[in-house]
N, C-alpha and C. Protein backbone atom coordinates (compact mmCIF):
# COMPACT_ATOMS: atom_id res chain seq x y z
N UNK A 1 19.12 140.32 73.96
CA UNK A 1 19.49 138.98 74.39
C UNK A 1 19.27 137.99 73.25
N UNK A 2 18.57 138.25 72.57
CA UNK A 2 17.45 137.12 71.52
C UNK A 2 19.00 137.43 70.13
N UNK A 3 19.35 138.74 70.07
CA UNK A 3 20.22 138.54 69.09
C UNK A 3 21.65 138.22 69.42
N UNK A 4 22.21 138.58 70.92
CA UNK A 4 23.36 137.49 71.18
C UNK A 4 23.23 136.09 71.09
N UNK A 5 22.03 135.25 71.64
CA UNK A 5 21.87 133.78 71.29
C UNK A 5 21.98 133.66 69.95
N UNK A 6 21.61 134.65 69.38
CA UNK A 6 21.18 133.87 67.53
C UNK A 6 22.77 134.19 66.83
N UNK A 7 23.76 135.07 67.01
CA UNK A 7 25.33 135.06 66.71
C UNK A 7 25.94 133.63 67.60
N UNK A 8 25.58 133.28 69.00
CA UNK A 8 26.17 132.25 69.40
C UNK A 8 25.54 131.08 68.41
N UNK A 9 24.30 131.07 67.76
CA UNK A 9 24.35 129.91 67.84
C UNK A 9 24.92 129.58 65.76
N UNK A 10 24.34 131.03 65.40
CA UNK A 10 25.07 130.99 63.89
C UNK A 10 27.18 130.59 64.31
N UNK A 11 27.82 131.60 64.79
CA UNK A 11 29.16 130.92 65.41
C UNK A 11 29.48 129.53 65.42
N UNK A 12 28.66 128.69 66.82
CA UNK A 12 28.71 127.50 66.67
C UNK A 12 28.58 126.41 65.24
N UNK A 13 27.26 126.98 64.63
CA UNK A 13 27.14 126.33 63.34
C UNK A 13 28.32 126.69 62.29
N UNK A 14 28.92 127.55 62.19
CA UNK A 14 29.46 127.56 61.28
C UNK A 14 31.14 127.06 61.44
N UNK A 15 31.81 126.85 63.37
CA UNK A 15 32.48 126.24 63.65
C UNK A 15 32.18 124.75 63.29
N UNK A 16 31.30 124.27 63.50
CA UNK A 16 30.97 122.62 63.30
C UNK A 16 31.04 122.53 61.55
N UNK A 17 30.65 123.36 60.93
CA UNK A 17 30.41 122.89 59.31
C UNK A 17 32.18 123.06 59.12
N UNK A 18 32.82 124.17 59.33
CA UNK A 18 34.41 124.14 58.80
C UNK A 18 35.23 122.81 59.59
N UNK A 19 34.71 122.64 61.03
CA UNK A 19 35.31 121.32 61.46
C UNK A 19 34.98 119.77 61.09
N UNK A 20 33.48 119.71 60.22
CA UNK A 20 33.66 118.94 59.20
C UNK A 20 33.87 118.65 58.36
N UNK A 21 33.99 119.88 57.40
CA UNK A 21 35.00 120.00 56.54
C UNK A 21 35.82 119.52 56.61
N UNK A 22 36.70 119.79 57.43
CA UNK A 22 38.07 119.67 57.84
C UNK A 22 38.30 118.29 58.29
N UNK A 23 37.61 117.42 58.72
CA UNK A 23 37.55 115.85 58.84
C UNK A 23 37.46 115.68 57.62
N UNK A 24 36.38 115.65 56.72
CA UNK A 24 35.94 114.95 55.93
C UNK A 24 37.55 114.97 54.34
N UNK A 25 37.70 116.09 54.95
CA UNK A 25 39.34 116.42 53.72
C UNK A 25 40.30 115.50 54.12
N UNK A 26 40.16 115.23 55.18
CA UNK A 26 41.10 114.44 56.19
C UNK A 26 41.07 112.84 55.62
N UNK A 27 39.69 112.55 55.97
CA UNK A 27 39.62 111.22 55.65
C UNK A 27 39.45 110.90 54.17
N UNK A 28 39.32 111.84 53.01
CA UNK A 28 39.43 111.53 51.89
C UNK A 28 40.81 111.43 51.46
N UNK A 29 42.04 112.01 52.02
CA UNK A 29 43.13 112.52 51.57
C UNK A 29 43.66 113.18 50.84
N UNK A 30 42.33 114.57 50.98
CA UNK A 30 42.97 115.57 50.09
C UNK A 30 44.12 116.51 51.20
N UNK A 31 44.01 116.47 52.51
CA UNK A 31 44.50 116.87 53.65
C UNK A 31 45.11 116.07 54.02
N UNK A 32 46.52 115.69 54.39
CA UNK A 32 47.15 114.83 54.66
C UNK A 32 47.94 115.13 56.25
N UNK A 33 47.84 114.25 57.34
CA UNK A 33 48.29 114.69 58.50
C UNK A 33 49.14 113.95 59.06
N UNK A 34 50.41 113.83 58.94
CA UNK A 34 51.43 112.70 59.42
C UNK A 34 51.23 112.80 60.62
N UNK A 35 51.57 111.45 61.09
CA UNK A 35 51.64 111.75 62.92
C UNK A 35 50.66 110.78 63.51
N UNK A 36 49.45 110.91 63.09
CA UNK A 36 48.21 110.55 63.59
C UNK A 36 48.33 108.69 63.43
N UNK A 37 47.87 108.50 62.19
CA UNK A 37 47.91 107.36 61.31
C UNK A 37 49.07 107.09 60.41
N UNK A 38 49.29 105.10 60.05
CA UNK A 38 50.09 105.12 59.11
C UNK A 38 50.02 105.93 58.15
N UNK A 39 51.20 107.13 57.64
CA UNK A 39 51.89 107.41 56.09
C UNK A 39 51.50 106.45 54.78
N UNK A 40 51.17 104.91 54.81
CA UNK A 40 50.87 104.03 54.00
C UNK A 40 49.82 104.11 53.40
N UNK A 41 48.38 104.93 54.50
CA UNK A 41 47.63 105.56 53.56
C UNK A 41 47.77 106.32 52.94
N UNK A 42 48.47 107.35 52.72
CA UNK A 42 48.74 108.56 51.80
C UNK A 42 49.83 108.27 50.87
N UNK A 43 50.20 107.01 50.87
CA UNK A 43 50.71 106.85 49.40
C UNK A 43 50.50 106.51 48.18
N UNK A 44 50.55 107.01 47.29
CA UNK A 44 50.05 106.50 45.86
C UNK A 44 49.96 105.17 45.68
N UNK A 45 49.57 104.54 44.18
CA UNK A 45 49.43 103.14 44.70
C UNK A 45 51.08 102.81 43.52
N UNK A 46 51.84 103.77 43.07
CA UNK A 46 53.30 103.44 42.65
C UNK A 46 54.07 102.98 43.69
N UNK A 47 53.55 104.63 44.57
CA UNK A 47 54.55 104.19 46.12
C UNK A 47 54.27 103.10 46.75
N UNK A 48 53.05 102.79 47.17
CA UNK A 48 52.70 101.45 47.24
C UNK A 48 53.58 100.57 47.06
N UNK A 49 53.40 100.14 45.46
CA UNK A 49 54.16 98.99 45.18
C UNK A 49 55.37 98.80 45.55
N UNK A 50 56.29 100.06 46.08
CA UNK A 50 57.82 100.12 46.22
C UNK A 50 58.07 99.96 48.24
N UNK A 51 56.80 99.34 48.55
CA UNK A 51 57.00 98.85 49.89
C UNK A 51 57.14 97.23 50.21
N UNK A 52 58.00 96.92 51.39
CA UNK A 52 57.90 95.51 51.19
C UNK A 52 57.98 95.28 52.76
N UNK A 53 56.88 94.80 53.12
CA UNK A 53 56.52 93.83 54.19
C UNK A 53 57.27 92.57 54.23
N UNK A 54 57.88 92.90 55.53
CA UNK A 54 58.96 91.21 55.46
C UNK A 54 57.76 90.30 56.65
N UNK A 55 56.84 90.77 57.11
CA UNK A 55 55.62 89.57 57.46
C UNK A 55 56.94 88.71 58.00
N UNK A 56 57.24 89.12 59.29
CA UNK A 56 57.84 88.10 60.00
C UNK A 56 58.78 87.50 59.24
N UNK A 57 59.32 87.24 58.49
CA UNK A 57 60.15 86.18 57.02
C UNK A 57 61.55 86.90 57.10
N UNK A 58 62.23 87.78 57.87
CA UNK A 58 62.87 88.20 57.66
C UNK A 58 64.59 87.36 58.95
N UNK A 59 65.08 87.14 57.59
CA UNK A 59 66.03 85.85 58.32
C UNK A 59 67.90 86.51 57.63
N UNK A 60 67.77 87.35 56.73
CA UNK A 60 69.42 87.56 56.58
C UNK A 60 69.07 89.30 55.77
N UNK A 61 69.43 89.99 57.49
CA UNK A 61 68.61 91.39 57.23
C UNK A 61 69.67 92.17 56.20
N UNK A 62 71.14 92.10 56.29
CA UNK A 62 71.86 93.09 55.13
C UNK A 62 71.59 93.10 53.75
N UNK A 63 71.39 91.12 53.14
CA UNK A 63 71.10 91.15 51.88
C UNK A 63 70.07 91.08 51.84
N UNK A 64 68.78 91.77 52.30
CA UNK A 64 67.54 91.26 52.20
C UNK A 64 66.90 93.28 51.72
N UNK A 65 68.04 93.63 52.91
CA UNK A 65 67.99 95.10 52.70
C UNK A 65 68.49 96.05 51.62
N UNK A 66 69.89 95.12 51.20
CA UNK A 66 70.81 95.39 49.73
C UNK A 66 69.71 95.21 48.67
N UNK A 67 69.17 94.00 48.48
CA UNK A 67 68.10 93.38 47.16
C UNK A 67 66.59 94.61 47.27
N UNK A 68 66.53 94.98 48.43
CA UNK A 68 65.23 95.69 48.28
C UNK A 68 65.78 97.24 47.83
N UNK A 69 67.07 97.71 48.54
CA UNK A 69 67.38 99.16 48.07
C UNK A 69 67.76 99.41 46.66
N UNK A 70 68.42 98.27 45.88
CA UNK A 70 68.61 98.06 44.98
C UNK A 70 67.52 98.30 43.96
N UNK A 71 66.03 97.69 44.11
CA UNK A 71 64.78 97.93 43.71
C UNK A 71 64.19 99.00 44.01
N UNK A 72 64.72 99.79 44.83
CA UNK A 72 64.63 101.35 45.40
C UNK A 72 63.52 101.18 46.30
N UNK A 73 63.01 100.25 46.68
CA UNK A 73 62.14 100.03 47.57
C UNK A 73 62.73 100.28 49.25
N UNK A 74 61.38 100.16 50.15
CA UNK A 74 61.73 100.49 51.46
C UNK A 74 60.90 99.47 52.13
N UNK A 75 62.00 98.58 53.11
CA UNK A 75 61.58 97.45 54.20
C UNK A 75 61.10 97.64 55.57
N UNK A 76 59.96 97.18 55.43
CA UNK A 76 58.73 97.40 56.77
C UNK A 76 59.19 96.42 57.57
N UNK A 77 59.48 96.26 58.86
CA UNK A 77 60.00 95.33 59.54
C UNK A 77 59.47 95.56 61.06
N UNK A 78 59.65 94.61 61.75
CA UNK A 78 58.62 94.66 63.05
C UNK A 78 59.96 94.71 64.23
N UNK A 79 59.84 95.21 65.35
CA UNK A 79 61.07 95.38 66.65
C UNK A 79 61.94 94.18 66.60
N UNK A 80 60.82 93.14 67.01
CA UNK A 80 61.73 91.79 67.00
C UNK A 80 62.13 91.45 66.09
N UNK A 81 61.86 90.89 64.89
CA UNK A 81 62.97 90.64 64.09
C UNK A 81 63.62 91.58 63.61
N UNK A 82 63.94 92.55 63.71
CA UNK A 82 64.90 93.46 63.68
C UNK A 82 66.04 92.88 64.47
N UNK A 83 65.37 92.84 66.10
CA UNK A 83 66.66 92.85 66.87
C UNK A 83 67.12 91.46 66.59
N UNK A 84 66.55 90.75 66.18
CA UNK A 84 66.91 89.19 66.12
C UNK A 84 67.59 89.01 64.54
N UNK A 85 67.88 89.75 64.15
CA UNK A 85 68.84 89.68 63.16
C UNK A 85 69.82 90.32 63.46
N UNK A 86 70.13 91.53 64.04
CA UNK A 86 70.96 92.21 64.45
C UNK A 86 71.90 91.13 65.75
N UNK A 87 71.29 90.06 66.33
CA UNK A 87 72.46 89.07 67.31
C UNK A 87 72.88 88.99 66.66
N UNK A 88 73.50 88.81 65.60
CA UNK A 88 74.56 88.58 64.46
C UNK A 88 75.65 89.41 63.73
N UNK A 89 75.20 90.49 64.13
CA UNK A 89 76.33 91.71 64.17
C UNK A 89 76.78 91.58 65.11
N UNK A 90 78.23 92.40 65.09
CA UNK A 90 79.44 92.57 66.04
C UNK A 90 79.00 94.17 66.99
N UNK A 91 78.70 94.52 65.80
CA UNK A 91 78.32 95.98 66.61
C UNK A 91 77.11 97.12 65.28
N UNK A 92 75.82 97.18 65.60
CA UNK A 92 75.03 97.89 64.76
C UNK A 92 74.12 98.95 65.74
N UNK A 93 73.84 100.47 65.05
CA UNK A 93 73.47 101.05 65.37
C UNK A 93 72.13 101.72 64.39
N UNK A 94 70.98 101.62 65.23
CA UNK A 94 70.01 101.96 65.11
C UNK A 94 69.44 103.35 64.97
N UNK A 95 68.84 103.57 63.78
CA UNK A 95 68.86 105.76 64.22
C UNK A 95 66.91 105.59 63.50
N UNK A 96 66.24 105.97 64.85
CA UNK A 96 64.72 105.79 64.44
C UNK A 96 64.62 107.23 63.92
N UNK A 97 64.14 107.75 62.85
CA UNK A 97 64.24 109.32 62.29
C UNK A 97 63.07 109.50 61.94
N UNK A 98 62.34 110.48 61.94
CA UNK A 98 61.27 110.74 60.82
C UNK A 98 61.73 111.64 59.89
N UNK A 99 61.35 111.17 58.31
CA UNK A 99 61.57 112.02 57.25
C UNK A 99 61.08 113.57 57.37
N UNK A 100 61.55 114.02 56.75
CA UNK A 100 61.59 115.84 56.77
C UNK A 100 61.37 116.46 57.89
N UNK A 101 61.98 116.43 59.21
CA UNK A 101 62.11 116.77 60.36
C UNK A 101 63.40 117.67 60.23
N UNK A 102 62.94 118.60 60.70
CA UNK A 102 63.70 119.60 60.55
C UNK A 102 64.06 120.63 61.38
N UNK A 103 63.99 119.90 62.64
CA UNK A 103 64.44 119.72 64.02
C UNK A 103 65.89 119.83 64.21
N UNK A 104 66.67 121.00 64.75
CA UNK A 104 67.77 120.28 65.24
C UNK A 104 68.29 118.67 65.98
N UNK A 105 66.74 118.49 66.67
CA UNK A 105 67.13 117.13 67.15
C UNK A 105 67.25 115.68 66.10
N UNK A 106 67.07 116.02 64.94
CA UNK A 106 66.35 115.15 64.01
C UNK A 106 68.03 115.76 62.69
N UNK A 107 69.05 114.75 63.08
CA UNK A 107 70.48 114.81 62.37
C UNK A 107 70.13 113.87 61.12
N UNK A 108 70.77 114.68 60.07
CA UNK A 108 71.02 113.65 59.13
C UNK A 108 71.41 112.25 58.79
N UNK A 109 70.96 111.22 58.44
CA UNK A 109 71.43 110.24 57.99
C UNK A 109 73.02 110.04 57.97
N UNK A 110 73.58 110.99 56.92
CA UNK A 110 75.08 111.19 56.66
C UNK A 110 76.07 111.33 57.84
N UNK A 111 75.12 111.66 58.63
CA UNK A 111 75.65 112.25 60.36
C UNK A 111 75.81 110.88 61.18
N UNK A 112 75.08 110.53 60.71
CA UNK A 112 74.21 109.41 61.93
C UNK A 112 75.72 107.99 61.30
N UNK A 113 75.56 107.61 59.95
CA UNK A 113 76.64 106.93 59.37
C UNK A 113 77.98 107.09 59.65
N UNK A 114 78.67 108.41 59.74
CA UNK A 114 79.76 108.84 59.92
C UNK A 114 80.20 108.14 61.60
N UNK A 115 79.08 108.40 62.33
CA UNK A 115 79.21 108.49 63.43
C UNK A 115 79.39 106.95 63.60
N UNK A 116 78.24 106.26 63.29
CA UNK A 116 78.26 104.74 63.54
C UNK A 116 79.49 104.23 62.81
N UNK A 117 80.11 104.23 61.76
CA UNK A 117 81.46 104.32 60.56
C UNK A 117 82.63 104.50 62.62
N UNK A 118 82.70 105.50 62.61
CA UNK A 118 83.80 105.53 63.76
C UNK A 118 83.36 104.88 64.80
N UNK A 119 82.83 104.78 65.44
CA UNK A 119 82.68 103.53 66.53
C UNK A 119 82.84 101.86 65.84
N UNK A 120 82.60 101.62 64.80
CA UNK A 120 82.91 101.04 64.16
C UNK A 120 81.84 99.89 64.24
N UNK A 121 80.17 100.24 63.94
CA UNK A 121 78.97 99.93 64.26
C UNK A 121 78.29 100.34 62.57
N UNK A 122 77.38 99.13 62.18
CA UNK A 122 77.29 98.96 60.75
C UNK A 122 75.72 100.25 61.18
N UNK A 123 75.62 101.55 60.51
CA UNK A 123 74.14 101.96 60.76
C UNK A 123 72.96 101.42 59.88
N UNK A 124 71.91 101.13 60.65
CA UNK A 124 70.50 100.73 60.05
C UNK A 124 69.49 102.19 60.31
N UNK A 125 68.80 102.72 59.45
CA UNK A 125 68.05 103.63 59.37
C UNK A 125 66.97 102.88 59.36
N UNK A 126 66.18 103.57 60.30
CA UNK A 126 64.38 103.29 60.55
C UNK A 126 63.47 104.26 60.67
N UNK A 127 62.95 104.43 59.59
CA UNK A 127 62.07 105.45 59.46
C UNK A 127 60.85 105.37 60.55
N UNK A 128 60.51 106.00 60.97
CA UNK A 128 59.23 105.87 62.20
C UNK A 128 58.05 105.83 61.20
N UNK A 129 57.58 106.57 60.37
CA UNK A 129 56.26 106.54 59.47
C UNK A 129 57.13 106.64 58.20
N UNK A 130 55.85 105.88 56.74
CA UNK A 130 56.37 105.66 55.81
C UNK A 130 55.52 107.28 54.86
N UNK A 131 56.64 108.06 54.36
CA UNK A 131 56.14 109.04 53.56
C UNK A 131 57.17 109.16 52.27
N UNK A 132 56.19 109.83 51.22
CA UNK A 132 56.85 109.91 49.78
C UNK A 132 57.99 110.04 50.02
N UNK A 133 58.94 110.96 50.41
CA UNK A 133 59.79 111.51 50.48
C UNK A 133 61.43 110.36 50.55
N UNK A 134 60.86 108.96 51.54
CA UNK A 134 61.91 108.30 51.83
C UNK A 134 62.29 107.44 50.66
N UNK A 135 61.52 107.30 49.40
CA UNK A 135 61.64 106.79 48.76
C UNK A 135 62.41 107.35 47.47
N UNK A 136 62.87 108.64 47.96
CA UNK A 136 63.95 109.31 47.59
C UNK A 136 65.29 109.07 48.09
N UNK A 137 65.28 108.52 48.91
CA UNK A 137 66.59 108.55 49.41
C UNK A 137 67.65 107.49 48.90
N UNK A 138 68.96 107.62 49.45
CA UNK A 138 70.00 107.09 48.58
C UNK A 138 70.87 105.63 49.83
N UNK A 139 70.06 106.19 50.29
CA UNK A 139 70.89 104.85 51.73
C UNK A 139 69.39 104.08 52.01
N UNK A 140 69.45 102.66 52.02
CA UNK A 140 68.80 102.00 52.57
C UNK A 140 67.76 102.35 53.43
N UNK A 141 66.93 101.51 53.75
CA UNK A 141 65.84 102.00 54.28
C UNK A 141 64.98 101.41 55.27
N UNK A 142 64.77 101.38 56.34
CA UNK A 142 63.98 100.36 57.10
C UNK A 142 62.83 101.18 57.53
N UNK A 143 61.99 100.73 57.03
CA UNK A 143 60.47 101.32 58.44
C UNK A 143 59.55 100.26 58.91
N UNK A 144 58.86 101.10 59.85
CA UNK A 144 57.94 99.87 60.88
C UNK A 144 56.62 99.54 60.20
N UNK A 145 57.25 98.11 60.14
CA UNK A 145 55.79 97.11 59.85
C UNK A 145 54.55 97.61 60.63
N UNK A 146 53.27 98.74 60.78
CA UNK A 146 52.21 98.31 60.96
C UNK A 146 51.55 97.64 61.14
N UNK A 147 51.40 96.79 60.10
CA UNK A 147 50.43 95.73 60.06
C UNK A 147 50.98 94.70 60.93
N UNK A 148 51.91 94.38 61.80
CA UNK A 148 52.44 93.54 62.46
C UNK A 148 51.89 93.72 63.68
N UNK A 149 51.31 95.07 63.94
CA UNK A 149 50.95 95.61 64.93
C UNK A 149 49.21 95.47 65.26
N UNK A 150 48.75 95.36 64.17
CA UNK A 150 47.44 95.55 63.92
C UNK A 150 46.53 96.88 64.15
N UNK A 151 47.29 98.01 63.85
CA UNK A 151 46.81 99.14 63.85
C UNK A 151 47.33 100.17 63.25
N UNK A 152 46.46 101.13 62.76
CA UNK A 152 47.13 102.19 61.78
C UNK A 152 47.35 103.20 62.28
N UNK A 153 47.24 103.59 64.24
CA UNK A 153 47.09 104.42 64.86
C UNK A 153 48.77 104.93 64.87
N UNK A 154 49.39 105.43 64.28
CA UNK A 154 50.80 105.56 64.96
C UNK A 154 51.66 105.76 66.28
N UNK A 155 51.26 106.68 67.30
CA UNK A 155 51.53 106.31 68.79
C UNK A 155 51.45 104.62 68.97
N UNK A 156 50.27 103.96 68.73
CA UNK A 156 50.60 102.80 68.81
C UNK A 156 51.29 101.63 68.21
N UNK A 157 51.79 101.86 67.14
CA UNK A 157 52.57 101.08 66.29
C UNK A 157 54.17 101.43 66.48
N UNK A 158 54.12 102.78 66.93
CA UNK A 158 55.48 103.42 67.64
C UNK A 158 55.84 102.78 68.37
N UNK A 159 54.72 102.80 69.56
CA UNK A 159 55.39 102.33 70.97
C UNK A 159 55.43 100.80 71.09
N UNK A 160 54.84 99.74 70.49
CA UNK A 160 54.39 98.55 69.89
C UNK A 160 56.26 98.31 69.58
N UNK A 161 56.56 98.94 68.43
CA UNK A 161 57.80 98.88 67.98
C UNK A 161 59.06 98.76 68.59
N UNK A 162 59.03 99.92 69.32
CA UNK A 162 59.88 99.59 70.36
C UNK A 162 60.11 99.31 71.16
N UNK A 163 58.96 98.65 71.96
CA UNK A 163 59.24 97.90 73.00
C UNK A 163 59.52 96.59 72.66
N UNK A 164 59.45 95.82 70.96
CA UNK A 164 59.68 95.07 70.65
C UNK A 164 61.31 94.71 70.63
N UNK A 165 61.81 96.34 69.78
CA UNK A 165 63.60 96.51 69.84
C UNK A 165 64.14 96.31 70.77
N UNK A 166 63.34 97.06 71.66
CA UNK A 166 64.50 97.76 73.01
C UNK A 166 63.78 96.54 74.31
N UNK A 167 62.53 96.19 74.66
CA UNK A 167 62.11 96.10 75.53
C UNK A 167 61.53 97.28 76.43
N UNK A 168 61.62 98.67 76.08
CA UNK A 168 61.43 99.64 77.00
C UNK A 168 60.79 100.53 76.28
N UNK A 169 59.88 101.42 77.03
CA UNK A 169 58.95 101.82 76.62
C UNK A 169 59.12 103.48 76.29
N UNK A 170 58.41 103.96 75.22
CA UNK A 170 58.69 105.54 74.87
C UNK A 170 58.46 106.34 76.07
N UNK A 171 57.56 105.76 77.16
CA UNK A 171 57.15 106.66 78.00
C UNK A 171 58.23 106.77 79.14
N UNK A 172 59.02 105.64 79.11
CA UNK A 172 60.06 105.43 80.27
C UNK A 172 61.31 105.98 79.96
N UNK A 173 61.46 107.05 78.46
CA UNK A 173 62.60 106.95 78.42
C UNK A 173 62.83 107.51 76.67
N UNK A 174 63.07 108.69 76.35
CA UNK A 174 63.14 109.19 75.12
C UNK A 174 64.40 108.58 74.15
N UNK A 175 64.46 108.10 73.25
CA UNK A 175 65.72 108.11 72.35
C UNK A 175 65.33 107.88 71.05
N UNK A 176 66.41 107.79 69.97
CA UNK A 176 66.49 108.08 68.86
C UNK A 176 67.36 106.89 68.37
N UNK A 177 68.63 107.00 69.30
CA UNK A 177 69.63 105.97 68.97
C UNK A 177 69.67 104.41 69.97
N UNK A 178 69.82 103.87 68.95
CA UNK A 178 70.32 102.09 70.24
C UNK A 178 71.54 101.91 69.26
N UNK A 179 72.50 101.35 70.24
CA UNK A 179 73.34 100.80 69.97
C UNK A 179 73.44 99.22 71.04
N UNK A 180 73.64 98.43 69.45
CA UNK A 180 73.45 96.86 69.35
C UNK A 180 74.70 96.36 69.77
N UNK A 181 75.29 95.23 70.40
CA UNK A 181 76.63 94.74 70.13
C UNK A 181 76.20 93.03 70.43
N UNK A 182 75.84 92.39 69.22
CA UNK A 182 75.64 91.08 68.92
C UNK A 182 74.18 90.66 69.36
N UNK A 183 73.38 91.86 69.94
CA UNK A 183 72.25 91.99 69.81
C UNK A 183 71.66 92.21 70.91
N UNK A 184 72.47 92.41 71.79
CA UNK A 184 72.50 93.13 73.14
C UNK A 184 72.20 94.88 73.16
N UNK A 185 71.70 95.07 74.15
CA UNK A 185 71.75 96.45 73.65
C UNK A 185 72.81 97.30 74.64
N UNK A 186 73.54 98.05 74.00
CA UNK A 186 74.36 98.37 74.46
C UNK A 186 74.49 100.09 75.59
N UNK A 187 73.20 100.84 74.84
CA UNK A 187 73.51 101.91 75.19
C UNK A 187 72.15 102.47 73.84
N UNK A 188 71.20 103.41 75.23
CA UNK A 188 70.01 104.41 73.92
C UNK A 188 70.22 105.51 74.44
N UNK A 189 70.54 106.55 73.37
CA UNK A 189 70.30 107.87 73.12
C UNK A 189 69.60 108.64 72.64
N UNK A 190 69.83 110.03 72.65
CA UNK A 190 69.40 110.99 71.67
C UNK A 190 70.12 111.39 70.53
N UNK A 191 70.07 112.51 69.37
CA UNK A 191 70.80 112.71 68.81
C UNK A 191 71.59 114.00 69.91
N UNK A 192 71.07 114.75 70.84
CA UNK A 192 71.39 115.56 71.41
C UNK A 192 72.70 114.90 72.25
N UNK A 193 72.59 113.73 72.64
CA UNK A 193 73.57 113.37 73.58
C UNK A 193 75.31 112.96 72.60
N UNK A 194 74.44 112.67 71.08
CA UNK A 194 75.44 112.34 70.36
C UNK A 194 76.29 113.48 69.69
N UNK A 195 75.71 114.70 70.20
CA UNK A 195 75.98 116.16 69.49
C UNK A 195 77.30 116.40 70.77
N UNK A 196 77.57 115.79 72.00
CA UNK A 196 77.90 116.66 73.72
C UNK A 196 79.46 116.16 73.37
């Protein structure tokens, strides 16, 4: 008996030392875990600099978005003024994506454009979290202001977000796509529904 307790309790100890480990890699960022927290911590401080917080200020979203892609940078922007620039379109479509998802449900950009291109709806890409990767890309760029939110928790800056866009909540209702028409919303999907 005396030597089953003493394997349970070596076991336990040596579960707790690898599971602090495993925090402590976490919170240094040698372990990096999208999902959890803003992406903004795990960027370099180059990538850094190539982010731009429109802090509410955001008043003429195409050229504001042209001048920043141009600088190859990527625009952090909060639900509402999003949608409150978008009353000003005739017809714009929204595609919230996360980078390197590799999901059938999770369509390309090029897909997503084509598509908005024939309905005849200008597309805005919104990255859900900010990671290295988007700052590769060749089309414009929108992701969610955080700090607008006051938290780095992502579920909450998610759902924060869009209930700002849409009014409606992630839990009431899954999508990917909104479609805008002068800033109304017209219609939210999936990419699945846009595949039928």
């Amino acid at each position: 008996m005396h030597r089953v307790t003493k394997r349970i309790t070596y076991a336990t100890a040596v579960a707790i030392a690898l599971l602090a480990t495993v925090v402590c890699l976490c919170l240094t960022g040698y372990i990096r875990v999208y999902g959890i927290r803003s992406g903004y911590a795990y960027l370099s401080r180059e990538e850094r600099a190539r982010i731009v917080f429109s802090r509410n200020k955001l008043r003429d979203l195409d050229r504001t978005l042209d001048r920043v892609h141009r600088e190859k940078k990527i625009l952090c922007v909060n639900g509402a003024e999003l949608r409150a620039t978008l009353a000003s379109k005739p017809k714009a479509l929204v595609y919230l994506f996360t980078e390197g998802c590799t999901s059938s449900n999770c369509l390309p950009l090029s897909t997503i454009g084509a598509y908005a291109h024939k309905i005849g709806a200008e597309p805005y890409y919104v990255a859900i979290d900010l990671m290295p990767g988007l700052l590769r890309r060749t089309e414009p760029i929108l992701s969610i202001d955080y700090t607008h939110y006051g938290t780095k928790w992502h579920d909450s800056f998610y759902e924060a977000f869009v209930k700002d866009l849409t009014g409606r909540s992630t839990n009431e209702e899954h999508f990917s796509l909104v479609l805008f028409e002068r800033g109304r919303i017209v219609r939210t999907f999936t990419t699945e529904e846009l595949l039928q």
